[in-house]
PDB file of N, CA and C in Angstrom:
ATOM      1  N   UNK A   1     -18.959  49.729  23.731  1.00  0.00           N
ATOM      2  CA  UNK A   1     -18.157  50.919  23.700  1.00  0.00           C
ATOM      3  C   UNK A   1     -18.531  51.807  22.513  1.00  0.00           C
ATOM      4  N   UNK A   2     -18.961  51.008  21.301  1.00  0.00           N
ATOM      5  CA  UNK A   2     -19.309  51.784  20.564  1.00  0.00           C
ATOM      6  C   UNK A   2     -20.485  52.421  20.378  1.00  0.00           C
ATOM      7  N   UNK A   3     -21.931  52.008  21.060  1.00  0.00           N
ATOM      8  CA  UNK A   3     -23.052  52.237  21.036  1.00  0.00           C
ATOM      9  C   UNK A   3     -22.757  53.325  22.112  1.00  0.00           C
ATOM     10  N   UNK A   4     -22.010  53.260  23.181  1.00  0.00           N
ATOM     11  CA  UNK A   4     -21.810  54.570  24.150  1.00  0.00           C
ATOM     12  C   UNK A   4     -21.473  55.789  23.695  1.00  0.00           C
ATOM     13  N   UNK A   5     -20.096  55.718  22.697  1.00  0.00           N
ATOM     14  CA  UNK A   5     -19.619  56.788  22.139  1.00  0.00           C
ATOM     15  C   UNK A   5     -20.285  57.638  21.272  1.00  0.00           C
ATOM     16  N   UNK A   6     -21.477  56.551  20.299  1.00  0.00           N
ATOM     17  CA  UNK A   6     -22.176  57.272  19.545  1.00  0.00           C
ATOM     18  C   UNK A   6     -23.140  58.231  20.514  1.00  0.00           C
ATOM     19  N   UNK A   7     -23.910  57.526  21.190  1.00  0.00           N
ATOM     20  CA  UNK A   7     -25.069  57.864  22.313  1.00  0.00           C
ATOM     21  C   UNK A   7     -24.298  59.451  23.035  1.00  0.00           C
ATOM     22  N   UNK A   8     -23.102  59.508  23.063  1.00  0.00           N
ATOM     23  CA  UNK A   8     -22.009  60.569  23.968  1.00  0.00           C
ATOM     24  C   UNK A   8     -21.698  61.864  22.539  1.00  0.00           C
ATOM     25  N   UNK A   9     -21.294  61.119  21.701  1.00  0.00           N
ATOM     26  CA  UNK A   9     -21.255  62.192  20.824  1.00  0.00           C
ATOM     27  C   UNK A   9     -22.135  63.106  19.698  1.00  0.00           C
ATOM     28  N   UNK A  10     -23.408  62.092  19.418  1.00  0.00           N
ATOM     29  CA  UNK A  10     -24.260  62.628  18.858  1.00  0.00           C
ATOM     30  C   UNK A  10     -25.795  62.602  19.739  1.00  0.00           C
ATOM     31  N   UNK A  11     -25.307  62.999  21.078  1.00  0.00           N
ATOM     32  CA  UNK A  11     -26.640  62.910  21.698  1.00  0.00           C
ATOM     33  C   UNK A  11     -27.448  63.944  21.559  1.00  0.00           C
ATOM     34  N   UNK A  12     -27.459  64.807  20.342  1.00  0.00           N
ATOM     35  CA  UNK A  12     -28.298  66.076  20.285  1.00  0.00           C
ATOM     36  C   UNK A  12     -28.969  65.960  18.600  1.00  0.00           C
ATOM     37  N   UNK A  13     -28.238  64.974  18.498  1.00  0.00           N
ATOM     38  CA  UNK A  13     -28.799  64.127  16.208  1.00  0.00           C
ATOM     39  C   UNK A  13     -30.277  63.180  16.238  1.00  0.00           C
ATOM     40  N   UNK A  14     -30.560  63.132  15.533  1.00  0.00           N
ATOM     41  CA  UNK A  14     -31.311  61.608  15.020  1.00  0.00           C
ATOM     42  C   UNK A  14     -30.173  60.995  14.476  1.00  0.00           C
ATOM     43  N   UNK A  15     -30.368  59.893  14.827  1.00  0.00           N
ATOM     44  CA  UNK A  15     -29.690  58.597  14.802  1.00  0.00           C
ATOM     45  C   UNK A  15     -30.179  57.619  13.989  1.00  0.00           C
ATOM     46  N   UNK A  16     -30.402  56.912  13.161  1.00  0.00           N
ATOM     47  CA  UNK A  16     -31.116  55.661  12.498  1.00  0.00           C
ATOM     48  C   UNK A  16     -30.374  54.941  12.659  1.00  0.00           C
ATOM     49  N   UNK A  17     -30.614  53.652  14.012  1.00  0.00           N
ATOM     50  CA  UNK A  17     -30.049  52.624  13.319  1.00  0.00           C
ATOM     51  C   UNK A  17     -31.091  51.320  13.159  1.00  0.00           C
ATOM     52  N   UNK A  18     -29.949  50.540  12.531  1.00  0.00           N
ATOM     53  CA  UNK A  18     -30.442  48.937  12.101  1.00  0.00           C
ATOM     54  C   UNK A  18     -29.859  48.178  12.737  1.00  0.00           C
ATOM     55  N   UNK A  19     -31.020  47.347  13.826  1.00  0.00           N
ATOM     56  CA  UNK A  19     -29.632  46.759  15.044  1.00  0.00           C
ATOM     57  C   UNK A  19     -30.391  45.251  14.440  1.00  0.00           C
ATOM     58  N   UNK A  20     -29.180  43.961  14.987  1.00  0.00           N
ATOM     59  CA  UNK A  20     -29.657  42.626  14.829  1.00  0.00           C
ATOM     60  C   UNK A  20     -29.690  42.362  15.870  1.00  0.00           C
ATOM     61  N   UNK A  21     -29.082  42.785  16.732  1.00  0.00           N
ATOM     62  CA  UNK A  21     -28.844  42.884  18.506  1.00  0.00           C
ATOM     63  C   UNK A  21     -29.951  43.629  18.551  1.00  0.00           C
ATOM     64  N   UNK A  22     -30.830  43.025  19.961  1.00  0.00           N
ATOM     65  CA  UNK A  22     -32.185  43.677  20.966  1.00  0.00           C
ATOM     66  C   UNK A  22     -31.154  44.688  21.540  1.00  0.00           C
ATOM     67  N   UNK A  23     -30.430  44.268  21.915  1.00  0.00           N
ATOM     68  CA  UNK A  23     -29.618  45.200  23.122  1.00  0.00           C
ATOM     69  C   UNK A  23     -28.975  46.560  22.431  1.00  0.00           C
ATOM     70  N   UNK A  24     -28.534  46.627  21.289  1.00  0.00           N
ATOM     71  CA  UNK A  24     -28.434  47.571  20.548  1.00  0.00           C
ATOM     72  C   UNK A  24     -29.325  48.859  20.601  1.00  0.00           C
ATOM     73  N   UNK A  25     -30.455  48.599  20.828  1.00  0.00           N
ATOM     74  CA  UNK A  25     -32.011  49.975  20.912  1.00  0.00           C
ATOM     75  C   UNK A  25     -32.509  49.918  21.932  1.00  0.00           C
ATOM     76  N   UNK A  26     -32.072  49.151  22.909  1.00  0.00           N
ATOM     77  CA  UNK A  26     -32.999  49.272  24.321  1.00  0.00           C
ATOM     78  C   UNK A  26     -33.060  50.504  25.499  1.00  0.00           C
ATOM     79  N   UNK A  27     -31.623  51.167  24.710  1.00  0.00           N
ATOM     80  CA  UNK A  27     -31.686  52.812  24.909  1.00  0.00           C
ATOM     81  C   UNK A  27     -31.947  53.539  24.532  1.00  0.00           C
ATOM     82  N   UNK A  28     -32.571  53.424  23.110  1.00  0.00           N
ATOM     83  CA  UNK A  28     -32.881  54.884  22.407  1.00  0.00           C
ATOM     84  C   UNK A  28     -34.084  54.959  23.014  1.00  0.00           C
ATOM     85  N   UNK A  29     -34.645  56.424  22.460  1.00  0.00           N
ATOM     86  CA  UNK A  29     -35.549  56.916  22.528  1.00  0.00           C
ATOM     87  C   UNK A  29     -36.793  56.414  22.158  1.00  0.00           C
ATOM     88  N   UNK A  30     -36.098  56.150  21.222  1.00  0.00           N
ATOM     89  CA  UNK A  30     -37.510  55.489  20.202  1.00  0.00           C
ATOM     90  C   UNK A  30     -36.711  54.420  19.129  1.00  0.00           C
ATOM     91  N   UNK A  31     -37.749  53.419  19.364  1.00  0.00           N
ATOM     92  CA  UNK A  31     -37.678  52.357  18.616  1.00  0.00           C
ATOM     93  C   UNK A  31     -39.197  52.258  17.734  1.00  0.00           C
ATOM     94  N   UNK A  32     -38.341  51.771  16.305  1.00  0.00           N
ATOM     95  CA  UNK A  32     -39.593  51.474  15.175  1.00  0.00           C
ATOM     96  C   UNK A  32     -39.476  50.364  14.861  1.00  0.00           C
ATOM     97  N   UNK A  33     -40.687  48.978  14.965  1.00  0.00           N
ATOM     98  CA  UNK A  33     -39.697  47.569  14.888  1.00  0.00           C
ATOM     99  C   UNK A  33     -41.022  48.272  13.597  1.00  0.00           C
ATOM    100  N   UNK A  34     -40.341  47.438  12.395  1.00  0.00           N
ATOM    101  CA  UNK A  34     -40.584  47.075  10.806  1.00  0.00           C
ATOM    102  C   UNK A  34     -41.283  45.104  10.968  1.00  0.00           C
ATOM    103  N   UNK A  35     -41.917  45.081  10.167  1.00  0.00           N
ATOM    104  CA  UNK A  35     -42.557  43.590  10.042  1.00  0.00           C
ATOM    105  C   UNK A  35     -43.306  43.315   8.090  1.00  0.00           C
ATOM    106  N   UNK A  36     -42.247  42.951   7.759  1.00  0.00           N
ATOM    107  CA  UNK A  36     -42.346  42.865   6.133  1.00  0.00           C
ATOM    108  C   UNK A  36     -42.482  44.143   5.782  1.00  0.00           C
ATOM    109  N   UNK A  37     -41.573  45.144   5.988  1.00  0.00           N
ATOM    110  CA  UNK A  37     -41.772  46.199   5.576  1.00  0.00           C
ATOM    111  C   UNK A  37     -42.427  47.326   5.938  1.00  0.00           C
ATOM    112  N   UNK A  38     -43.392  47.012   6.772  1.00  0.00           N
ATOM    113  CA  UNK A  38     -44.835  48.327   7.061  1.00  0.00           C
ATOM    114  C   UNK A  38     -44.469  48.073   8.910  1.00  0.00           C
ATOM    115  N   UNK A  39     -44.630  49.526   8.733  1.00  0.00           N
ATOM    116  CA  UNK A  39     -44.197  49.760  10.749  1.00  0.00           C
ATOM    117  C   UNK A  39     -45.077  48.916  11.450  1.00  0.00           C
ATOM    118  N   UNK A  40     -44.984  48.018  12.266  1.00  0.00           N
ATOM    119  CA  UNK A  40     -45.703  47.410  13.345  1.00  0.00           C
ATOM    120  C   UNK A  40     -45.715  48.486  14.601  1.00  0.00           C
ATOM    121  N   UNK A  41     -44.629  48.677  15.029  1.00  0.00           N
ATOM    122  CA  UNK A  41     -44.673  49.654  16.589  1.00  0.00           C
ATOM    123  C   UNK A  41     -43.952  50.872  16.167  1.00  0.00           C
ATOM    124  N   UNK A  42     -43.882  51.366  17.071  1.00  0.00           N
ATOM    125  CA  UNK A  42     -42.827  52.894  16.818  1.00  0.00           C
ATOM    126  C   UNK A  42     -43.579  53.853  18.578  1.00  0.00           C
ATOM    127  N   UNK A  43     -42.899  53.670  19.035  1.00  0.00           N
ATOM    128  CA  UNK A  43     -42.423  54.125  20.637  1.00  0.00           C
ATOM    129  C   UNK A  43     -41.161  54.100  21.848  1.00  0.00           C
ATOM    130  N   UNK A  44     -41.440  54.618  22.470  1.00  0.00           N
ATOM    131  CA  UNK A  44     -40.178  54.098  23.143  1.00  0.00           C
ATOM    132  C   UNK A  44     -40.118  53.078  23.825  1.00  0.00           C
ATOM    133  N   UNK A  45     -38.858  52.689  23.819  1.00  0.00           N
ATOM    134  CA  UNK A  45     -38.582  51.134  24.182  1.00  0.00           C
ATOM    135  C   UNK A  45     -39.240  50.634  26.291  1.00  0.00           C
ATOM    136  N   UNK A  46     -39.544  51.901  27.050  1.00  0.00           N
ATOM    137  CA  UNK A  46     -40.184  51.865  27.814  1.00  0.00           C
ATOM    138  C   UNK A  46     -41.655  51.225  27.558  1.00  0.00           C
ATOM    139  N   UNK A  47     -42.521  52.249  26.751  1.00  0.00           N
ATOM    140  CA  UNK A  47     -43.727  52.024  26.410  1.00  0.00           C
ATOM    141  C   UNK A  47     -43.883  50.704  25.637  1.00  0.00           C
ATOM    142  N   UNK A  48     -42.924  50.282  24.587  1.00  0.00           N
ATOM    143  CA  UNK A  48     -43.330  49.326  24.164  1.00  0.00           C
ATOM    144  C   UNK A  48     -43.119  47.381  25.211  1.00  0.00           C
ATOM    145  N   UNK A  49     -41.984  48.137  26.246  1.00  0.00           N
ATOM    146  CA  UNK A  49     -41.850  47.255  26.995  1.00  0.00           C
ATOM    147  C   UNK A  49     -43.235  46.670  28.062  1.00  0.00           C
ATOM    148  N   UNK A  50     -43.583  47.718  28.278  1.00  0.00           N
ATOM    149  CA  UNK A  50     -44.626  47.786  28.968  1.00  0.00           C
ATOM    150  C   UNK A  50     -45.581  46.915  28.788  1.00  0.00           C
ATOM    151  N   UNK A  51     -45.808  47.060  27.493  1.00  0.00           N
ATOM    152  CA  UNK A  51     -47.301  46.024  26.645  1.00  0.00           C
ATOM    153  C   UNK A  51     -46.783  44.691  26.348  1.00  0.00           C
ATOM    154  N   UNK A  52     -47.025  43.554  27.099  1.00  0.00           N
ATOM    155  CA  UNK A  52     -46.256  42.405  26.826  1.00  0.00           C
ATOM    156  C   UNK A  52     -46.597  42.065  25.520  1.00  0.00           C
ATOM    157  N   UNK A  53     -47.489  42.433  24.801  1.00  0.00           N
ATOM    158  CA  UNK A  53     -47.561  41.665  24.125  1.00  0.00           C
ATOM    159  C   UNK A  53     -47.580  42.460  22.258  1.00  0.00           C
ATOM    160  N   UNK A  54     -46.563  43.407  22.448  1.00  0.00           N
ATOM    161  CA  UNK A  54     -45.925  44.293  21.438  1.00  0.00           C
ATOM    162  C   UNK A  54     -44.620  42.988  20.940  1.00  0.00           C
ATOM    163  N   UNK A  55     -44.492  43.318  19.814  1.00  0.00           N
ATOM    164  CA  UNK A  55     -43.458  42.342  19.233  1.00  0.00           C
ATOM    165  C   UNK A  55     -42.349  43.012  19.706  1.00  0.00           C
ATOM    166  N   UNK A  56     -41.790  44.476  20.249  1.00  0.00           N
ATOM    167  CA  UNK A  56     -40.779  44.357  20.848  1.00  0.00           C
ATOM    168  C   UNK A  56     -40.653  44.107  21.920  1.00  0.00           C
ATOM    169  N   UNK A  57     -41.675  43.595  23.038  1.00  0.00           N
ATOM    170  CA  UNK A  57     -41.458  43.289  24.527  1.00  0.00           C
ATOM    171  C   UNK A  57     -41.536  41.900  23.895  1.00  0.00           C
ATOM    172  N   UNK A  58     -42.073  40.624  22.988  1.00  0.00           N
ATOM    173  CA  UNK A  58     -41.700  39.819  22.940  1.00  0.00           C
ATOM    174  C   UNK A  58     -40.325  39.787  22.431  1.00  0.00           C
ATOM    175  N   UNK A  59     -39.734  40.158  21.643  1.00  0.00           N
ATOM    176  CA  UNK A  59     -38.236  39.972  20.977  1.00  0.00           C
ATOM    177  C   UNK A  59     -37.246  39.844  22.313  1.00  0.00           C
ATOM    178  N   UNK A  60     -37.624  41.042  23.224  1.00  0.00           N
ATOM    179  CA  UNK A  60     -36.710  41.147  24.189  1.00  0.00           C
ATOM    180  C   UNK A  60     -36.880  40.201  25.345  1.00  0.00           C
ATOM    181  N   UNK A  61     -38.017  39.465  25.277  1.00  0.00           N
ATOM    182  CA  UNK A  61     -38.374  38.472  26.252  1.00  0.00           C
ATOM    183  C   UNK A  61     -37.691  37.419  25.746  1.00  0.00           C
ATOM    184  N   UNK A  62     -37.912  36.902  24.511  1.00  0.00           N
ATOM    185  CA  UNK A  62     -37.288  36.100  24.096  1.00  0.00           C
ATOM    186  C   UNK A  62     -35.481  35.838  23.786  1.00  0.00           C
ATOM    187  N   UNK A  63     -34.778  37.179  23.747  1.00  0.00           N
ATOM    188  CA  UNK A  63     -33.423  37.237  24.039  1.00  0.00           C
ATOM    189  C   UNK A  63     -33.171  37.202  25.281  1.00  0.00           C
ATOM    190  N   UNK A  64     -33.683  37.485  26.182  1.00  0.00           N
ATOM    191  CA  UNK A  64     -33.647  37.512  27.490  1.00  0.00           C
ATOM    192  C   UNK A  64     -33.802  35.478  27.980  1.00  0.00           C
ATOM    193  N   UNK A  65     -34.769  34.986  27.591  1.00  0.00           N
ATOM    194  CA  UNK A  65     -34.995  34.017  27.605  1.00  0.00           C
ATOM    195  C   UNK A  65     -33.206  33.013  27.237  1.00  0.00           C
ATOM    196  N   UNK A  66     -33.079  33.606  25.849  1.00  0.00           N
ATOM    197  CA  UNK A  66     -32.016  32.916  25.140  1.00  0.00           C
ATOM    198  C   UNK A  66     -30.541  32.546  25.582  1.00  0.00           C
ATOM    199  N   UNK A  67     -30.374  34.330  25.928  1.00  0.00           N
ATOM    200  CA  UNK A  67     -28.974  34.897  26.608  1.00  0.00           C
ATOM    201  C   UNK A  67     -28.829  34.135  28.054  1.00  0.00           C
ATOM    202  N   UNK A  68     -27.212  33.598  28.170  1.00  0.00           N
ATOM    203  CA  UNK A  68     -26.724  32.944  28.890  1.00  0.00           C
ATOM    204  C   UNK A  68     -26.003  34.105  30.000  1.00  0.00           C
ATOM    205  N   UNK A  69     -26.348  35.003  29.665  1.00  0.00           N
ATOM    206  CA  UNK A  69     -25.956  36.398  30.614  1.00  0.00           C
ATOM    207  C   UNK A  69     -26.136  36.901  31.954  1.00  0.00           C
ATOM    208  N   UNK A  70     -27.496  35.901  31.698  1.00  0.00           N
ATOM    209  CA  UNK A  70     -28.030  36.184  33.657  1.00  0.00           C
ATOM    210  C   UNK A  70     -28.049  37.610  33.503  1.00  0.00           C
ATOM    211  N   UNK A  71     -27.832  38.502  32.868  1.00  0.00           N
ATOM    212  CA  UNK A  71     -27.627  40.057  32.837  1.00  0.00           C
ATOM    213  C   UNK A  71     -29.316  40.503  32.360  1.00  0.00           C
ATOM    214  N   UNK A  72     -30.082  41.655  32.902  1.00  0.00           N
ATOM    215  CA  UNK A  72     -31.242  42.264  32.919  1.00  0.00           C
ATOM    216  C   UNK A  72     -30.460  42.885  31.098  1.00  0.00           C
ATOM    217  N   UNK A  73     -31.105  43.170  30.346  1.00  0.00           N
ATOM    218  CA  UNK A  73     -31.023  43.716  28.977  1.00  0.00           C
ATOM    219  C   UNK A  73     -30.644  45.501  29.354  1.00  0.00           C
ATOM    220  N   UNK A  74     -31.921  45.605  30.269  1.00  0.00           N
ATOM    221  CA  UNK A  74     -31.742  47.269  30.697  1.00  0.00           C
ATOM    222  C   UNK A  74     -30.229  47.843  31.158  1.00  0.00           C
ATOM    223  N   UNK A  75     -29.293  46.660  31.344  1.00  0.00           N
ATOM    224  CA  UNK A  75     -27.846  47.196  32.525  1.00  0.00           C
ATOM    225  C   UNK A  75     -27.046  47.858  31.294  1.00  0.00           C
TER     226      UNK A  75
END
């Protein structure tokens, strides 16, 4: 509810966030995953999904893997 409201009310801002949750950025626009500091990726969470083998299509494979949700990440 709260990732909606933000997404509803500042959908015309940059946004920065810092998610610990995958599911948290799997809507933005753009995602920048960080790796000790220095950018590893920076695209959108489409494109980076795409390339299996981007550390954010693994992260999300691997929550996907984890999560007892039976739920697709994308819903």
């Amino acid at each position: 509810m709260i990732q909606k409201t933000i997404r509803q009310q500042f959908s015309d801002s940059t946004i920065i966030a810092i998610a610990h949750r995958i599911t948290s950025v799997v809507k933005s626009d753009v995602v920048l995953v960080l790796n000790n500091g220095l950018i590893e990726e920076y695209d959108s969470p489409t494109t980076l999904l795409e390339n299996k083998s981007s550390s954010f299509s693994q992260l999300v494979a691997e929550y996907s893997m984890r999560s007892n949700s039976g739920h697709s990440i994308a819903e």
